[in-house]
Structures are given as structure tokens and as C-alpha cells.
C-alpha atoms as a PDB file:
ATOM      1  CA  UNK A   1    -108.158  32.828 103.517  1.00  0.00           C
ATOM      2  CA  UNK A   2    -104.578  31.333 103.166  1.00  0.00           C
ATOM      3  CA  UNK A   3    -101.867  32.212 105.832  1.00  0.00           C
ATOM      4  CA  UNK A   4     -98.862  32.705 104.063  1.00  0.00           C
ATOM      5  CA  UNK A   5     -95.298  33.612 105.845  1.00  0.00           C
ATOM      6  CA  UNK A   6     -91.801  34.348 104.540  1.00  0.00           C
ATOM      7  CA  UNK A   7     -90.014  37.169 105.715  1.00  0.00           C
ATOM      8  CA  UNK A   8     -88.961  37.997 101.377  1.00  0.00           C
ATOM      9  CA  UNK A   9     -91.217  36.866  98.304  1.00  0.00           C
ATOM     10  CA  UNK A  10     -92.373  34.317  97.227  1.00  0.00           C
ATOM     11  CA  UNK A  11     -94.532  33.899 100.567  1.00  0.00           C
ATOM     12  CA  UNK A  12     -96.064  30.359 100.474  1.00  0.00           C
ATOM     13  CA  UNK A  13     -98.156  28.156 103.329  1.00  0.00           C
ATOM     14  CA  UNK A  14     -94.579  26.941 104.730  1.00  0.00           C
ATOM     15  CA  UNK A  15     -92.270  29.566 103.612  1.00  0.00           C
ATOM     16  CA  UNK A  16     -89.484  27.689 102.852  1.00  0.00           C
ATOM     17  CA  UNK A  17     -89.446  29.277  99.373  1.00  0.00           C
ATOM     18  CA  UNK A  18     -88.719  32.759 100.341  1.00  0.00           C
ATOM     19  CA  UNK A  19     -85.636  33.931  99.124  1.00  0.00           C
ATOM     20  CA  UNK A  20     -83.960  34.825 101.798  1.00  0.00           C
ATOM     21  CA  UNK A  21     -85.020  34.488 105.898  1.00  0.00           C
ATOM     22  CA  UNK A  22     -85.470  36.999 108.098  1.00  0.00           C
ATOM     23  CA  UNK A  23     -82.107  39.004 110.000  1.00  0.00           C
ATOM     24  CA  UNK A  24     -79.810  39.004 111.680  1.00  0.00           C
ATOM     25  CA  UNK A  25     -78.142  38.008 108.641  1.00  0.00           C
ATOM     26  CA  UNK A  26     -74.217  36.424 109.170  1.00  0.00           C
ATOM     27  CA  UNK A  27     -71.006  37.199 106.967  1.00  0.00           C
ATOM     28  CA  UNK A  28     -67.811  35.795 106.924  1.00  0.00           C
ATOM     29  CA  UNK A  29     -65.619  37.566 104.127  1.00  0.00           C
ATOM     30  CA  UNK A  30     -62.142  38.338 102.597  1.00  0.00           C
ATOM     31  CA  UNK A  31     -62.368  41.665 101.267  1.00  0.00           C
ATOM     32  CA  UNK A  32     -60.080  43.779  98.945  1.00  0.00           C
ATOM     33  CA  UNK A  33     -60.209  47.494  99.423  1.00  0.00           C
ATOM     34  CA  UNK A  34     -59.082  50.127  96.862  1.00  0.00           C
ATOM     35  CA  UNK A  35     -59.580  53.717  97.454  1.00  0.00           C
ATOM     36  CA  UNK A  36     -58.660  56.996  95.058  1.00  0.00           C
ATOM     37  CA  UNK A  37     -60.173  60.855  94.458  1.00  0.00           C
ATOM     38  CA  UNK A  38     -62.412  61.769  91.873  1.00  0.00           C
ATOM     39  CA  UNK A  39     -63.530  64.777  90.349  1.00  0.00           C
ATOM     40  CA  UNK A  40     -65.439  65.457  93.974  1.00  0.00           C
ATOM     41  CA  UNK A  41     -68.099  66.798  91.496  1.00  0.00           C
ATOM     42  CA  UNK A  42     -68.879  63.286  90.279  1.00  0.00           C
ATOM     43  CA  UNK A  43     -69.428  62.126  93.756  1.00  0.00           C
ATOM     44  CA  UNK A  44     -71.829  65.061  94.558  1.00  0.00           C
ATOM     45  CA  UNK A  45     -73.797  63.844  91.662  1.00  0.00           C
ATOM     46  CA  UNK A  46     -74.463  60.705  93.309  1.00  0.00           C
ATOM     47  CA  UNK A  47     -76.102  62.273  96.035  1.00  0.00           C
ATOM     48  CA  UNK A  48     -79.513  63.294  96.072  1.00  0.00           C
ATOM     49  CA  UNK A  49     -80.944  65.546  99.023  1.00  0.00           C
ATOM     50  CA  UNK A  50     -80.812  65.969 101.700  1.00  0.00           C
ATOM     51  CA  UNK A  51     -77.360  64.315 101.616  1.00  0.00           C
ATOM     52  CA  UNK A  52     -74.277  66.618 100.726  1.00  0.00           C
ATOM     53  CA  UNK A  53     -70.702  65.431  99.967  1.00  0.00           C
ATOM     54  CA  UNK A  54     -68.327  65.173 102.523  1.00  0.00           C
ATOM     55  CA  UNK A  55     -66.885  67.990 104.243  1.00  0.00           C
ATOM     56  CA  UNK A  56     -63.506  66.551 104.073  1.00  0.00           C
ATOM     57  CA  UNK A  57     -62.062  64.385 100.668  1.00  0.00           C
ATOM     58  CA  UNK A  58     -65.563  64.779  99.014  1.00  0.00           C
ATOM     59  CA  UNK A  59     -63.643  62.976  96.021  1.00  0.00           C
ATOM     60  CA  UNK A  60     -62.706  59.745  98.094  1.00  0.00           C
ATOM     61  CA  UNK A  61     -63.852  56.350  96.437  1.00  0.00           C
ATOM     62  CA  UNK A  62     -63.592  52.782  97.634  1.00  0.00           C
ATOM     63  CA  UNK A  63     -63.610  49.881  95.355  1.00  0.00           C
ATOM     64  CA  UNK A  64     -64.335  46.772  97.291  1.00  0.00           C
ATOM     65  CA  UNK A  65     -64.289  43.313  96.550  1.00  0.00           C
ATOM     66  CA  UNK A  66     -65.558  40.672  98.993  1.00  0.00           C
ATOM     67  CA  UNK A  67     -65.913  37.274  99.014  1.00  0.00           C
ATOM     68  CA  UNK A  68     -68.611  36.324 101.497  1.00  0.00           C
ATOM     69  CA  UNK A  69     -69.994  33.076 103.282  1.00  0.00           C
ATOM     70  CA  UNK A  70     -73.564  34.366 104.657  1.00  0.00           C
ATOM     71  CA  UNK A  71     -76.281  32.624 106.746  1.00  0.00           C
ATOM     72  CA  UNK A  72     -79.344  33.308 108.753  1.00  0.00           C
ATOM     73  CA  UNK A  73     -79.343  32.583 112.693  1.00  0.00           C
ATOM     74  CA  UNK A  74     -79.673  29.095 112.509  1.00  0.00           C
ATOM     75  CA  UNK A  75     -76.371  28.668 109.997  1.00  0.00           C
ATOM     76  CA  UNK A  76     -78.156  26.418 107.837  1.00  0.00           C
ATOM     77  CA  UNK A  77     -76.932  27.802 104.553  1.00  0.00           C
ATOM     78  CA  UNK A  78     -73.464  27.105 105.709  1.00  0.00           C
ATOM     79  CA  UNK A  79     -73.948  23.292 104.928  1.00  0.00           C
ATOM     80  CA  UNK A  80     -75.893  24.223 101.517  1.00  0.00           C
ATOM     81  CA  UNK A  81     -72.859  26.404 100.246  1.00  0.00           C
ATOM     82  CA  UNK A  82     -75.435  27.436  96.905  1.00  0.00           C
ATOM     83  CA  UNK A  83     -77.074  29.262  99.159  1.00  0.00           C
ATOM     84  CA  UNK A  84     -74.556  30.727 101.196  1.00  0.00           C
ATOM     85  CA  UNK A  85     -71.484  31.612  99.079  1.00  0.00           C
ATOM     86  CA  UNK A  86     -71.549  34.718  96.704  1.00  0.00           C
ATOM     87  CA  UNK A  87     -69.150  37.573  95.336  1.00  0.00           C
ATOM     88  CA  UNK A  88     -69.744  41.452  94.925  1.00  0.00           C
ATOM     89  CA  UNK A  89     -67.843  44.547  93.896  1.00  0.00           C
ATOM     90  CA  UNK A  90     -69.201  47.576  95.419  1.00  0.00           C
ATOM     91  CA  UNK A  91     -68.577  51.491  95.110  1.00  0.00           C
ATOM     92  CA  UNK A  92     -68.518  53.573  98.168  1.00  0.00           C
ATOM     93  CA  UNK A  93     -68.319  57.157  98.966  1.00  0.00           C
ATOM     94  CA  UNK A  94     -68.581  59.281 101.840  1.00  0.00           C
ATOM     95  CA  UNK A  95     -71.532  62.263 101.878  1.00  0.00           C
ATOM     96  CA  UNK A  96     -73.062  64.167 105.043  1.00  0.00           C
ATOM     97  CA  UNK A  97     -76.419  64.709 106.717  1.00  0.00           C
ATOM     98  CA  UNK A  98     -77.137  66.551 109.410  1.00  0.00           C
ATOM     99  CA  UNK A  99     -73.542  67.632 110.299  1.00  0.00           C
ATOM    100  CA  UNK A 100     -72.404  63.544 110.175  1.00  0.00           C
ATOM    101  CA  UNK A 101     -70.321  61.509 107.894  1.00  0.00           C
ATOM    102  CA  UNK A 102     -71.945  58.418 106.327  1.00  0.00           C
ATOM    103  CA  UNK A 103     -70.504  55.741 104.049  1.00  0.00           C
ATOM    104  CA  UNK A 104     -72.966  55.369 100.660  1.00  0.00           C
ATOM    105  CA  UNK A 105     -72.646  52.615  98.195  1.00  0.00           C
ATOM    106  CA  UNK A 106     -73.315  53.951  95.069  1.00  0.00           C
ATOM    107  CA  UNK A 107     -72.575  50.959  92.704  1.00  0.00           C
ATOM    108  CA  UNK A 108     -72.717  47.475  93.849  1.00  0.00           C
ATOM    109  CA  UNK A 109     -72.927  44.237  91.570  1.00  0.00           C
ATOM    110  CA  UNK A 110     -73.255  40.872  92.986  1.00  0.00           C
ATOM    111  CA  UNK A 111     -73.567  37.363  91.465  1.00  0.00           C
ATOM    112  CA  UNK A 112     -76.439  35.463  93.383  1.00  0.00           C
ATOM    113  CA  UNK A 113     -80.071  36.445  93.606  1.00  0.00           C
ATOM    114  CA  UNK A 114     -80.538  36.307  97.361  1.00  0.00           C
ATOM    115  CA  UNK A 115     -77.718  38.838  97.828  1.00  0.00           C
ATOM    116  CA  UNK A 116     -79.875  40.996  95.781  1.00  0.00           C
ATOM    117  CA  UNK A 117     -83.082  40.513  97.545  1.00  0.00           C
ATOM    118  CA  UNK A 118     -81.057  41.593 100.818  1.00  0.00           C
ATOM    119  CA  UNK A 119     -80.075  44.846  98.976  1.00  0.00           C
ATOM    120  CA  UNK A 120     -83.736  45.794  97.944  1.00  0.00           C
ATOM    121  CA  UNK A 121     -84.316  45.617 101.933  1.00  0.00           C
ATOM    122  CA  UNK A 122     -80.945  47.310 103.309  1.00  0.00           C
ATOM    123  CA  UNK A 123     -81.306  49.967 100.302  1.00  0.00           C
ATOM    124  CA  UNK A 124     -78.380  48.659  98.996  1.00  0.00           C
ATOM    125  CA  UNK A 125     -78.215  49.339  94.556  1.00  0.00           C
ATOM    126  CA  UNK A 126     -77.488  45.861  93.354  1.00  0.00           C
ATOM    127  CA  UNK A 127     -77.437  44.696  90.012  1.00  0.00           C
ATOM    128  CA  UNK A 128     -76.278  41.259  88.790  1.00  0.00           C
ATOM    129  CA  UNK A 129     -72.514  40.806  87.737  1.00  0.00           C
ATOM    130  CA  UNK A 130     -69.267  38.887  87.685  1.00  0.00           C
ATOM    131  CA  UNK A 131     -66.752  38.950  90.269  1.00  0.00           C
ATOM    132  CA  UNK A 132     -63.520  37.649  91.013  1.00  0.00           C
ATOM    133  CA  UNK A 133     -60.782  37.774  92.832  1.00  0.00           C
ATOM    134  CA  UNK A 134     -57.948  35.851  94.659  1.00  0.00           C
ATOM    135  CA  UNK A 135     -58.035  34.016  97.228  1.00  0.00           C
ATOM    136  CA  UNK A 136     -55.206  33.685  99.903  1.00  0.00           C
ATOM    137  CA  UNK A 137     -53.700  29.990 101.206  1.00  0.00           C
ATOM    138  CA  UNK A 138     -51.211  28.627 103.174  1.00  0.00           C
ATOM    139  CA  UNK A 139     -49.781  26.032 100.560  1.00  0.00           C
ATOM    140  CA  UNK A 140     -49.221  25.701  96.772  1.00  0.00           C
ATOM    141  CA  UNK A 141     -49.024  28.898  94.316  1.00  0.00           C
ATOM    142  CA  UNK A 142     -51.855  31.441  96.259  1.00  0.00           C
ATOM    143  CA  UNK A 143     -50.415  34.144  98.031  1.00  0.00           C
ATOM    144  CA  UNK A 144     -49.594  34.132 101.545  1.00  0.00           C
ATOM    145  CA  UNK A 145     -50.793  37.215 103.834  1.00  0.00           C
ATOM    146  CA  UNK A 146     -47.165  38.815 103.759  1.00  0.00           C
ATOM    147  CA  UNK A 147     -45.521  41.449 101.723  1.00  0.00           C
ATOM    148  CA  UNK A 148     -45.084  41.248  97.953  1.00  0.00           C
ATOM    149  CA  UNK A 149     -48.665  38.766  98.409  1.00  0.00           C
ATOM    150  CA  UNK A 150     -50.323  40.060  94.501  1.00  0.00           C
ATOM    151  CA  UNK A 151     -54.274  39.748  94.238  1.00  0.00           C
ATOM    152  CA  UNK A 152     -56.233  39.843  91.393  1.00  0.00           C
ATOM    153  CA  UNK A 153     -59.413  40.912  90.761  1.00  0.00           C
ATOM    154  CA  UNK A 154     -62.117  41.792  88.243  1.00  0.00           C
ATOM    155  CA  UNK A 155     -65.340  42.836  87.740  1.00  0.00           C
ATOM    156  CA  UNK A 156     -67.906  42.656  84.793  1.00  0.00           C
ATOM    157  CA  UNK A 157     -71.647  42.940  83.975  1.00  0.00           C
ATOM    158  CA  UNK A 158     -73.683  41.993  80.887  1.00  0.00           C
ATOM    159  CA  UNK A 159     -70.750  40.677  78.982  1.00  0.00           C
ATOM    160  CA  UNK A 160     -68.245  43.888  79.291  1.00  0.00           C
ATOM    161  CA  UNK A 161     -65.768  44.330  81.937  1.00  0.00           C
ATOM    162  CA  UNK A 162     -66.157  47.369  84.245  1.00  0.00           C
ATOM    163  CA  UNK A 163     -62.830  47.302  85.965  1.00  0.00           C
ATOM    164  CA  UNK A 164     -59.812  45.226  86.674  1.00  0.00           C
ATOM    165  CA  UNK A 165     -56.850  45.696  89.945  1.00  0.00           C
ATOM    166  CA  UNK A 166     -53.834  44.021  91.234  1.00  0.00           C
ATOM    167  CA  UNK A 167     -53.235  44.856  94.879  1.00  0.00           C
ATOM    168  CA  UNK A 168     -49.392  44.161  96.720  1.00  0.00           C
ATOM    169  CA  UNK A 169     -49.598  44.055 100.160  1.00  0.00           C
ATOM    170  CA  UNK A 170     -47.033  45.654 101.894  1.00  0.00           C
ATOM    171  CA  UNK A 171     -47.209  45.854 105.380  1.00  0.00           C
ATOM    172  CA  UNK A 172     -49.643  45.476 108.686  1.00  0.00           C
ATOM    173  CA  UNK A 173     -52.516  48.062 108.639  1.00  0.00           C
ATOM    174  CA  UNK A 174     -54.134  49.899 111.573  1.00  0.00           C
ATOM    175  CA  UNK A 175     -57.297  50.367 109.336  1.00  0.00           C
ATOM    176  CA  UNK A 176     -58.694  49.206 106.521  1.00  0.00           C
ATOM    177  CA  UNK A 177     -58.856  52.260 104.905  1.00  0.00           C
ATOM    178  CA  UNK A 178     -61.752  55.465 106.184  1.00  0.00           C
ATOM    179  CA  UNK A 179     -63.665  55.852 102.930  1.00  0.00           C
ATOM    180  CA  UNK A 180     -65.947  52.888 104.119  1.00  0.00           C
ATOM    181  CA  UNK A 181     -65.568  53.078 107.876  1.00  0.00           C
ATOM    182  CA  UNK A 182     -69.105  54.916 108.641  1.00  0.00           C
ATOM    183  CA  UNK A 183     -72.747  53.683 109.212  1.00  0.00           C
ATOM    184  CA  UNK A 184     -74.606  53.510 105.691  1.00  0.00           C
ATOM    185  CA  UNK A 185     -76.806  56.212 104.742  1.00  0.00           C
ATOM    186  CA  UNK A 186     -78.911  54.287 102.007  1.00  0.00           C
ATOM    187  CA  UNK A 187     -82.874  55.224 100.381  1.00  0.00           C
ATOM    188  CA  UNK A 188     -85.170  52.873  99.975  1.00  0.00           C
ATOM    189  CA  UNK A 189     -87.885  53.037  97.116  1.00  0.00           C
ATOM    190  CA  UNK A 190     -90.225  51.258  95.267  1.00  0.00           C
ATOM    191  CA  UNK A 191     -92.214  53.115  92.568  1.00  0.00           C
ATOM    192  CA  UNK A 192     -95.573  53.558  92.921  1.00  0.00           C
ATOM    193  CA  UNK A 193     -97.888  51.120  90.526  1.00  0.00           C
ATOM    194  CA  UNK A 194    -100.554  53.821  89.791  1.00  0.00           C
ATOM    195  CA  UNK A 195     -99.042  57.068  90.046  1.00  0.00           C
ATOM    196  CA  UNK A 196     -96.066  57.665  87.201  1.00  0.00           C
ATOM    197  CA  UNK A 197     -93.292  59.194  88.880  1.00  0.00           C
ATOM    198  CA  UNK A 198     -93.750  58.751  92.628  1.00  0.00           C
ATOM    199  CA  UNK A 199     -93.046  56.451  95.115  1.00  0.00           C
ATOM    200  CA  UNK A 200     -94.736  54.058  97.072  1.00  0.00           C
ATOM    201  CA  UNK A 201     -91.982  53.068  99.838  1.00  0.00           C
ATOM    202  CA  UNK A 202     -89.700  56.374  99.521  1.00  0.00           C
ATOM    203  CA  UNK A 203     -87.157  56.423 103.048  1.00  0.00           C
ATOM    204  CA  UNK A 204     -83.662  57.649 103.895  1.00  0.00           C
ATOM    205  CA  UNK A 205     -82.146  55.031 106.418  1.00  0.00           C
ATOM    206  CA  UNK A 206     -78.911  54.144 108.412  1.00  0.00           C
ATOM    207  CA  UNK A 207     -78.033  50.775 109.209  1.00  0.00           C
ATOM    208  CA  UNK A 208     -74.440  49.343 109.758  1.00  0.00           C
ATOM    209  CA  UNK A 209     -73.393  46.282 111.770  1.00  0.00           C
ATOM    210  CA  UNK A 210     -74.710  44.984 114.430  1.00  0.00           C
ATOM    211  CA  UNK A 211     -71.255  42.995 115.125  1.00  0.00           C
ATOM    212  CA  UNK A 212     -68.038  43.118 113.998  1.00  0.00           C
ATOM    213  CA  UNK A 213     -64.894  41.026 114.608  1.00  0.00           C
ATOM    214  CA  UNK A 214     -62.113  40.766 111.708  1.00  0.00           C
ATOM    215  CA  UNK A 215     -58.066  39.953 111.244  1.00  0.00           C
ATOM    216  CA  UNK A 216     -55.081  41.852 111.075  1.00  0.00           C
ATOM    217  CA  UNK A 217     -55.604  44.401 107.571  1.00  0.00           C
ATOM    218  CA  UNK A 218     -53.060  44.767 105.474  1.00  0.00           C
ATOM    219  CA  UNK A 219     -52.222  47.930 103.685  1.00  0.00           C
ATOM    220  CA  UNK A 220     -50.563  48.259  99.992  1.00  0.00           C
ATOM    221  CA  UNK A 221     -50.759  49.210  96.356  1.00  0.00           C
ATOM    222  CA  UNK A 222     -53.009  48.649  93.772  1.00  0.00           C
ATOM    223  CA  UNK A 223     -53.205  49.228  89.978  1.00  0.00           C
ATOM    224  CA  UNK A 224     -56.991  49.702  89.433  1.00  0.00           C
ATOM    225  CA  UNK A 225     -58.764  50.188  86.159  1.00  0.00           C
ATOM    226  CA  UNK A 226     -62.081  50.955  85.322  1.00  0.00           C
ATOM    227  CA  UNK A 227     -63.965  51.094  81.833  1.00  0.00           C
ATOM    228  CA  UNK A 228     -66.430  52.911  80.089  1.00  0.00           C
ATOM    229  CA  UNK A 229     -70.111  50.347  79.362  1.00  0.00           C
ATOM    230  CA  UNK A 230     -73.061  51.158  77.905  1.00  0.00           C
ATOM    231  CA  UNK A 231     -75.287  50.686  80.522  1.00  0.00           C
ATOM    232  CA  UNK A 232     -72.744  51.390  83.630  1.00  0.00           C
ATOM    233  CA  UNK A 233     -71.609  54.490  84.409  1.00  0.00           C
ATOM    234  CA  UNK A 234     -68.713  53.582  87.401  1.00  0.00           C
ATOM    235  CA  UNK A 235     -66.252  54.732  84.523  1.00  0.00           C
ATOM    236  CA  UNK A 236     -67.278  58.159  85.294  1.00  0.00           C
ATOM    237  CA  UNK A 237     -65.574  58.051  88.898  1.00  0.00           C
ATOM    238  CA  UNK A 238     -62.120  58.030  87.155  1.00  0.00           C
ATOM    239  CA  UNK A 239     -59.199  57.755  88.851  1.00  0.00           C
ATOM    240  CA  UNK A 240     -57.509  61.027  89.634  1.00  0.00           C
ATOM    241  CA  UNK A 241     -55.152  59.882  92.763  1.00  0.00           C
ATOM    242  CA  UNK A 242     -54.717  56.464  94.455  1.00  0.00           C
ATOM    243  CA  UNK A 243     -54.469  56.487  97.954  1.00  0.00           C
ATOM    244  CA  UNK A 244     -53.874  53.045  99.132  1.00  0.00           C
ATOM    245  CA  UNK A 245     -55.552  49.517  98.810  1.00  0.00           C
ATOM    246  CA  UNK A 246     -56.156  46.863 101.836  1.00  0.00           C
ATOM    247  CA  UNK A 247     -56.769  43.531 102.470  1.00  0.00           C
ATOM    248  CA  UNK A 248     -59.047  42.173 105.271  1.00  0.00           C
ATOM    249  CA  UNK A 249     -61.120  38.940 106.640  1.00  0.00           C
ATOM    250  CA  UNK A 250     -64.006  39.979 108.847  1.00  0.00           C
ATOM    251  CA  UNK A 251     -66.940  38.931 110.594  1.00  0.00           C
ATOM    252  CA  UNK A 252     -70.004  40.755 110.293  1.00  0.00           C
ATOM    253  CA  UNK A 253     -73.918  40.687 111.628  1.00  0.00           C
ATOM    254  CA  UNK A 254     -76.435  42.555 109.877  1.00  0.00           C
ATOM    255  CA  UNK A 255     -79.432  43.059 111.808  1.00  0.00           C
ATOM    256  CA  UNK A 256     -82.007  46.419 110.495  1.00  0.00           C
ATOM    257  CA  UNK A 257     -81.066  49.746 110.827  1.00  0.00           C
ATOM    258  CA  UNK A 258     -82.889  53.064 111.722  1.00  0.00           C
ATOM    259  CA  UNK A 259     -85.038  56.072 109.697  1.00  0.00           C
ATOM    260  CA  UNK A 260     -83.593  59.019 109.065  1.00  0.00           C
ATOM    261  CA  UNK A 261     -86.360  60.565 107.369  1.00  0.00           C
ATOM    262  CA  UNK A 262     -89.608  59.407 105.619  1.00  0.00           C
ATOM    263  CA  UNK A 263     -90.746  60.096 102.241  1.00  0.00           C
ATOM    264  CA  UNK A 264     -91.954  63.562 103.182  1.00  0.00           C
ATOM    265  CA  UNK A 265     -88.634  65.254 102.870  1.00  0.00           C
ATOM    266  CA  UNK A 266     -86.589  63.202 100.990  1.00  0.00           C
ATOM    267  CA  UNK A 267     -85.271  63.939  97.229  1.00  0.00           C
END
């Protein structure tokens, strides 16, 4: 019988065709943070059991944008930038299990295939889109990390745009914001192929980084708007209050998380 290796699909006799290696997976990023309330109600939605929404600001949502430069160990994909540049847009909230706070993403789009594959593993709800946003430089007509620096960004997904910002920095941030700032509670699942309705991989997990290292954040204003689709619903987390928007470069490793409970007792 055929060996075949490859830590993600397609496995072959070499496995240089699987789409992504195995972790610790490495991220370099510039990331643009915008967090408001909701209607708390539409974040409690979002959450199916046994997670609850937050004790405090249940209605807090962060809109991030990154810009990412990932890798495997070995860096390789560093000097094959196809394979190692991509951009996402991502929805977070906070919920609670167990008496602790933990980050979910509820909505994430992202513009390369292998970013995707990662998500099926880290339980992360990816869907293809388009994403944008500007970059910083020293010279020429990009902004400069200072105050009165304007960035751009968008996001869209089967032809429609699903929301559009334009963050001002103002000043140095402690944070980057607190909506985002806990380890990911995430479920993984894969429906089962001969039983309608059920799952065969069915797991509530944390995971969070492994590593971290990032600049100085920078803390501003942002005008943020989102729109209705007919096959996206991130409309429905309308903007009741802003609260502040951020701008960061960080370092991150990614390397497996832990179970929180098996398919037994999750919803």
C-alpha cells in the first residue's frame, strides 16, 4: 500500500502538494482594529452552547483587517511571496465559558486558499473575499505612523461590498483595543457523510498564540460601514456606538491549541 504524508490534503508520496505544512505556523502583520456595540442580542445569537455572551459589553465587536506575511518553520514561503502573502477581514466578539472570557471570530473572509485550509484546522469560519487596506511608508503619499495618518479599507465577497472604514490615528496606544485580547474559543466540525444532521469531528477548542512580539499601537477614529448581502449576514451587527479603532504591526506564532470539550456536550 502507498505511504502518503502531508500534514493538509492533497496527501501525495512526497507531500509537497499539501496545502499548507504542518505548525507552528509564522505571521508578520499590520492590522487595523475597529471596535463598536451591537444590539448584545445579535452577538448572543452567534453563540451556540455552552458558550454565553460576555458578562461585561456583551455588545462589543471588532472589525479587523490584517495584512499578513505567513510561513512554516523553515520560512520558505517567505522567498515564494504567492504562498506567503494574503489579506483577511475578520469579526470578533467576546462570549464566556466556564466563568472565562474568550475572544470568538464569528465572520472572517480571506483571499488565498491556504489561509482557509488553516481555518478549517484552528476552527476559524473562513470564506473567500476581497480585502484591502492601506499600507503605511516612510516616503511618497502613504501615511506615516503619526497623528492625522488616514487608512482605508474595504471588504467584499461574491461581487458586493460588505463594509468600508477610514481610521485617523491619533495618538500612542497602551492596547490595541480588549474586544480581541483573549485566547480563541472556536468549534470545530465536519458533517458526518452518512448520517444527515450530525457530525463527524464535532469539538469546542482554545488556542491563541504561542508567541507574540508587536510595535507601538496606535489608537484613533474610524468611520466604519457595513452593508446588507444576500448571502452575508455581518450587516446584522450594526453599529450602535463606536468605541475606538487601532493600528498595530505584530509578530505572531501559531502552534495548536487545547479541548475544551468533545462532541458529547457541545451544541
Amino acid at each position: 500500500m502507498a505511504t502518503v504524508h502531508g500534514f493538509f490534503h492533497p496527501r501525495t508520496a512526497t507531500g509537497r502538494s499539501s496545502l499548507v505544512p504542518a505548525p507552528p505556523w509564522h505571521y508578520s502583520g499590520d492590522l487595523l482594529t475597529i471596535e463598536y456595540r451591537t444590539d448584545p442580542a445579535r452577538v448572543a445569537e452567534l453563540l451556540p452552547a455552552p458558550l454565553s455572551p460576555a458578562e461585561e459589553d456583551p455588545g462589543a465587536v471588532a472589525l479587523i483587517w490584517a495584512d499578513w506575511q505567513s510561513c512554516a518553520a523553515d520560512g520558505a514561503e517567505l522567498l515564494d511571496p504567492v504562498r506567503s502573502q494574503y489579506r483577511e477581514c475578520f469579526a470578533v466578539v467576546r462570549c464566556s465559558y466556564r466563568g472565562r472570557t474568550y475572544s470568538r471570530c464569528v465572520y472572517i473572509w480571506v483571499d488565498k486558499d491556504f489561509a482557509i485550509a488553516r481555518g478549517l484546522h484552528q476552527g476559524y469560519p473562513k470564506k473567500l473575499g476581497s480585502i484591502h487596506q492601506t499600507r503605511p511608508h516612510p516616503f511618497g503619499p502613504a501615511p506615516r505612523l503619526a497623528p492625522g495618518a488616514r487608512f482605508g479599507a474595504t471588504l467584499a465577497a461574491a461581487d458586493r461590498r460588505l463594509a468600508q472604514a477610514v481610521v485617523t490615528l491619533e495618538e500612542e496606544s497602551p492596547t490595541n483595543g480588549f474586544v480581541n485580547g483573549h485566547p480563541m474559543a472556536h468549534h470545530r466540525r465536519l458533517p458526518a457523510i452518512d448520517r444527515p444532521g450530525a457530525f463527524a469531528l464535532d469539538e469546542l477548542v482554545e488556542s491563541g498564540a504561542a508567541a507574540f512580539e508587536a510595535g507601538p499601537a496606535w489608537r484613533g477614529s474610524a468611520e466604519l460601514e457595513l452593508f446588507e448581502a444576500p448571502t452575508e449576514e455581518l450587516a446584522a451587527l450594526r453599529i450602535e456606538e463606536p468605541i475606538a479603532a487601532y493600528y498595530r504591526q505584530v509578530g505572531v506564532v501559531w502552534n495548536g491549541g487545547r479541548l475544551l470539550e468533545p462532541a458529547a456536550t457541545t451544541g
